[in-house]
C-alpha atoms as a PDB file:
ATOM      1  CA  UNK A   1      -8.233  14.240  -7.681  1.00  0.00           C
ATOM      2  CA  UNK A   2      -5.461  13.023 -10.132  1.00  0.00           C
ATOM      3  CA  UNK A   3      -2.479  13.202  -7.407  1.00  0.00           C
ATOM      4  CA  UNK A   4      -4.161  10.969  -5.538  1.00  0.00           C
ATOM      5  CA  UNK A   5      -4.726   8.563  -8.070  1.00  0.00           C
ATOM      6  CA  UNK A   6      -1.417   8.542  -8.826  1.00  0.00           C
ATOM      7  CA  UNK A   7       0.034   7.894  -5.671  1.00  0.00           C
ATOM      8  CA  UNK A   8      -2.791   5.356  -5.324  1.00  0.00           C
ATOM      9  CA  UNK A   9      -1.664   3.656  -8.215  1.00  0.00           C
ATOM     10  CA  UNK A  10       1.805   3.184  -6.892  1.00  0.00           C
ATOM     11  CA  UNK A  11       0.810   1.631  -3.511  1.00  0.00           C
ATOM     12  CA  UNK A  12      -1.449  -0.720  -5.385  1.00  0.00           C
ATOM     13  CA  UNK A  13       2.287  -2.653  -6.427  1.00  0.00           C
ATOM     14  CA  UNK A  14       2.749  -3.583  -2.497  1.00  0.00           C
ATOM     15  CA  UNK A  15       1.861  -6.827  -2.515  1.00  0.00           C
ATOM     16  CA  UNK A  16       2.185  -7.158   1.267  1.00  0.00           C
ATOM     17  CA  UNK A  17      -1.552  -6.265   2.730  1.00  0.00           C
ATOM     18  CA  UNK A  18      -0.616  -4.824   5.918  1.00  0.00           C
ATOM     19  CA  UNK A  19       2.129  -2.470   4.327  1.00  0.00           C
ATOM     20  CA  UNK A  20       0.052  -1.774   1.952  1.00  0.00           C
ATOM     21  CA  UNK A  21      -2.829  -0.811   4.297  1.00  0.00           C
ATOM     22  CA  UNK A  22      -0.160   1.284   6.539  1.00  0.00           C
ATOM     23  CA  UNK A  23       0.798   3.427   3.789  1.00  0.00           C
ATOM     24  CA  UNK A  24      -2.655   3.736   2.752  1.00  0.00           C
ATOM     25  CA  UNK A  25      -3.879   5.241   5.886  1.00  0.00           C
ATOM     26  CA  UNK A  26      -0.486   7.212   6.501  1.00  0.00           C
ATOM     27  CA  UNK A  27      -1.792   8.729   2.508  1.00  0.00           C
ATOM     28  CA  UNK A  28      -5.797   9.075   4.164  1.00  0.00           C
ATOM     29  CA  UNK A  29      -4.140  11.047   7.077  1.00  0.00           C
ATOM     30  CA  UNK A  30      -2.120  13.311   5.312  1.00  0.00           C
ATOM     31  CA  UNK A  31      -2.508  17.241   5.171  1.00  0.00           C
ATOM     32  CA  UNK A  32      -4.102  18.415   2.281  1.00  0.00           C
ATOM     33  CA  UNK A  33      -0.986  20.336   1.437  1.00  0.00           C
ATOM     34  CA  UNK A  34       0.811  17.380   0.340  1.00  0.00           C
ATOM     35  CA  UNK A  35      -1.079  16.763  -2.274  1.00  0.00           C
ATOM     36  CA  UNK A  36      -0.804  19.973  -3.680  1.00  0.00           C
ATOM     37  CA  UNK A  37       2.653  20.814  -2.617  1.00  0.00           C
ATOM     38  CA  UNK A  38       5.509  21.572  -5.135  1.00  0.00           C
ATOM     39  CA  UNK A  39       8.724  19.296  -4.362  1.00  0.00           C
ATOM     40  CA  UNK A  40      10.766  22.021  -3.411  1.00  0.00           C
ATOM     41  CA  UNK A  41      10.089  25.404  -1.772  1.00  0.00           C
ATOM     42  CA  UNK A  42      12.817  27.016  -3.474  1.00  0.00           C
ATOM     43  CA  UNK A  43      12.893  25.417  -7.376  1.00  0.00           C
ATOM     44  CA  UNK A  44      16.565  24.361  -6.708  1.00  0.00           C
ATOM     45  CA  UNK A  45      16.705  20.869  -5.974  1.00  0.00           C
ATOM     46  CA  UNK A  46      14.200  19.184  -8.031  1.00  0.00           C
ATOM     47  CA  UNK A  47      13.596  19.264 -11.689  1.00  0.00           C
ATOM     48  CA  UNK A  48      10.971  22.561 -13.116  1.00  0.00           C
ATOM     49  CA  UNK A  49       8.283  19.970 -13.712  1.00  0.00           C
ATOM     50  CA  UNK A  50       8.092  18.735 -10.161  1.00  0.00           C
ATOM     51  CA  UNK A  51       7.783  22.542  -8.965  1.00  0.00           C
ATOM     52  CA  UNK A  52       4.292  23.201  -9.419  1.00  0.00           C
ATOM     53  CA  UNK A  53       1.114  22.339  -7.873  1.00  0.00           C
ATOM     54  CA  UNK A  54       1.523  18.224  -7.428  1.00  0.00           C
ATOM     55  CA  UNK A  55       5.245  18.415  -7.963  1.00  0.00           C
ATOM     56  CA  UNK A  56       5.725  16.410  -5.035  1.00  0.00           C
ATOM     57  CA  UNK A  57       3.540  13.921  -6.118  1.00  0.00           C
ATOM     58  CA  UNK A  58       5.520  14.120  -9.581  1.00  0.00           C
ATOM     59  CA  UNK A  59       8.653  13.690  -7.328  1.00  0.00           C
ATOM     60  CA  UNK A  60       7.603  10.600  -5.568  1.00  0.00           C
ATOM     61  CA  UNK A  61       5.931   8.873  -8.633  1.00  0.00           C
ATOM     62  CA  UNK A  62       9.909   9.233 -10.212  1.00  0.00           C
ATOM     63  CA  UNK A  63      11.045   8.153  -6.801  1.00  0.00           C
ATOM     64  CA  UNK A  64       9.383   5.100  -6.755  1.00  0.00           C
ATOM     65  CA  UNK A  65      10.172   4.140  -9.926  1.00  0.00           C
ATOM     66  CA  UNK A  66      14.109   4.919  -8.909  1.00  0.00           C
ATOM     67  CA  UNK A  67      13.253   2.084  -5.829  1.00  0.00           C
ATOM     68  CA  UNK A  68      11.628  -0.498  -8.246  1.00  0.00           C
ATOM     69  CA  UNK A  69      14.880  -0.234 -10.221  1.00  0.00           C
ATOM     70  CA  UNK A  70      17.315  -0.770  -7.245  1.00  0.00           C
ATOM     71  CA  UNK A  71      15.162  -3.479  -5.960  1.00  0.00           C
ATOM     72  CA  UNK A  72      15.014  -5.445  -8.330  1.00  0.00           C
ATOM     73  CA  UNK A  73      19.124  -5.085  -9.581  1.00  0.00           C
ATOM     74  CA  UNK A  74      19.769  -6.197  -6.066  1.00  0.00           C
ATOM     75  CA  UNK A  75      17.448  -8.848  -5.636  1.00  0.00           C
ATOM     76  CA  UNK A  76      15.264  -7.671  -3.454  1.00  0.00           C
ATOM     77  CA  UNK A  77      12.263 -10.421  -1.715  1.00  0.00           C
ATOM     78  CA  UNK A  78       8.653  -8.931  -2.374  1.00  0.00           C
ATOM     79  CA  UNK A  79       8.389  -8.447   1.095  1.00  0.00           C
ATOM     80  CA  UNK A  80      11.671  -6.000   1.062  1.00  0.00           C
ATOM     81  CA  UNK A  81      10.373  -4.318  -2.215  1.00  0.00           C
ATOM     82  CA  UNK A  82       7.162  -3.865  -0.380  1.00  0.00           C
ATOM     83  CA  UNK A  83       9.015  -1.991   2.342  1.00  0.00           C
ATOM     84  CA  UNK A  84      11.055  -0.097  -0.117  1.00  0.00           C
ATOM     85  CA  UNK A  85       8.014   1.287  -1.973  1.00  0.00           C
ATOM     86  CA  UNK A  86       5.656   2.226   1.322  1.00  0.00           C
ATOM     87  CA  UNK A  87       9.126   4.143   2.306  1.00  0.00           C
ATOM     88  CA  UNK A  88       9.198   5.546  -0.625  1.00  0.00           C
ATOM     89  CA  UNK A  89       5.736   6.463  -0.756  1.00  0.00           C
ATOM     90  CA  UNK A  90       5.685   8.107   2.225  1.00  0.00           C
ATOM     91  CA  UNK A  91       9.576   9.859   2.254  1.00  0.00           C
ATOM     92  CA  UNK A  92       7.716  13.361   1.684  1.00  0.00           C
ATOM     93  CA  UNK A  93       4.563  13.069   3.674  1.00  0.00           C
ATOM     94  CA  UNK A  94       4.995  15.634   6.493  1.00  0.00           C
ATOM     95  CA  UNK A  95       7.055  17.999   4.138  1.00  0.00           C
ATOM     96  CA  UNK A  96       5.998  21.438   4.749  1.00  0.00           C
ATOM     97  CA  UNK A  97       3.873  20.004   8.093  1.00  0.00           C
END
């Protein structure tokens, strides 16, 4: 399925290979609904295109992107951008469950 390739994608930048096997099982693990979930149950606090089927996906793609910014205007180590995109990655994974 394309969400999961996308979220995929993203952990594939943690260089780290037991954060990046951590938030690979957390993403094996997670309910079925989070891959199909909207970002926000109500359409008010995320843009229209992240409120449909995948939104959160959509949501957490922008998210880490967001991260990867901040990381790297403050300097961040590999090891603390690791860190910063498994949290990322996972912010949203029990949403709704």
């Amino acid at each position: 399925m394309l969400y999961y390739d996308l979220l995929f994608k993203e952990a594939k930048k943690i260089k780290d290979k037991q954060v990046e096997a951590f938030t690979m099982a957390a993403f094996h693990e997670a309910d079925e609904e989070f891959w199909l979930a909207p970002a926000s149950s109500t359409g008010k606090n995320h843009p229209f295109e992240d409120n449909g089927e995948g939104g959160l996906v959509r949501h957490i793609v922008k998210a880490v992107a967001v991260a990867e910014q901040f990381a790297k205007r403050e300097d961040f180590s590999q090891y603390e951008l690791d860190l910063a995109l498994s949290a990322t990655l996972l912010h949203d994974i029990k949403k709704n469950g």
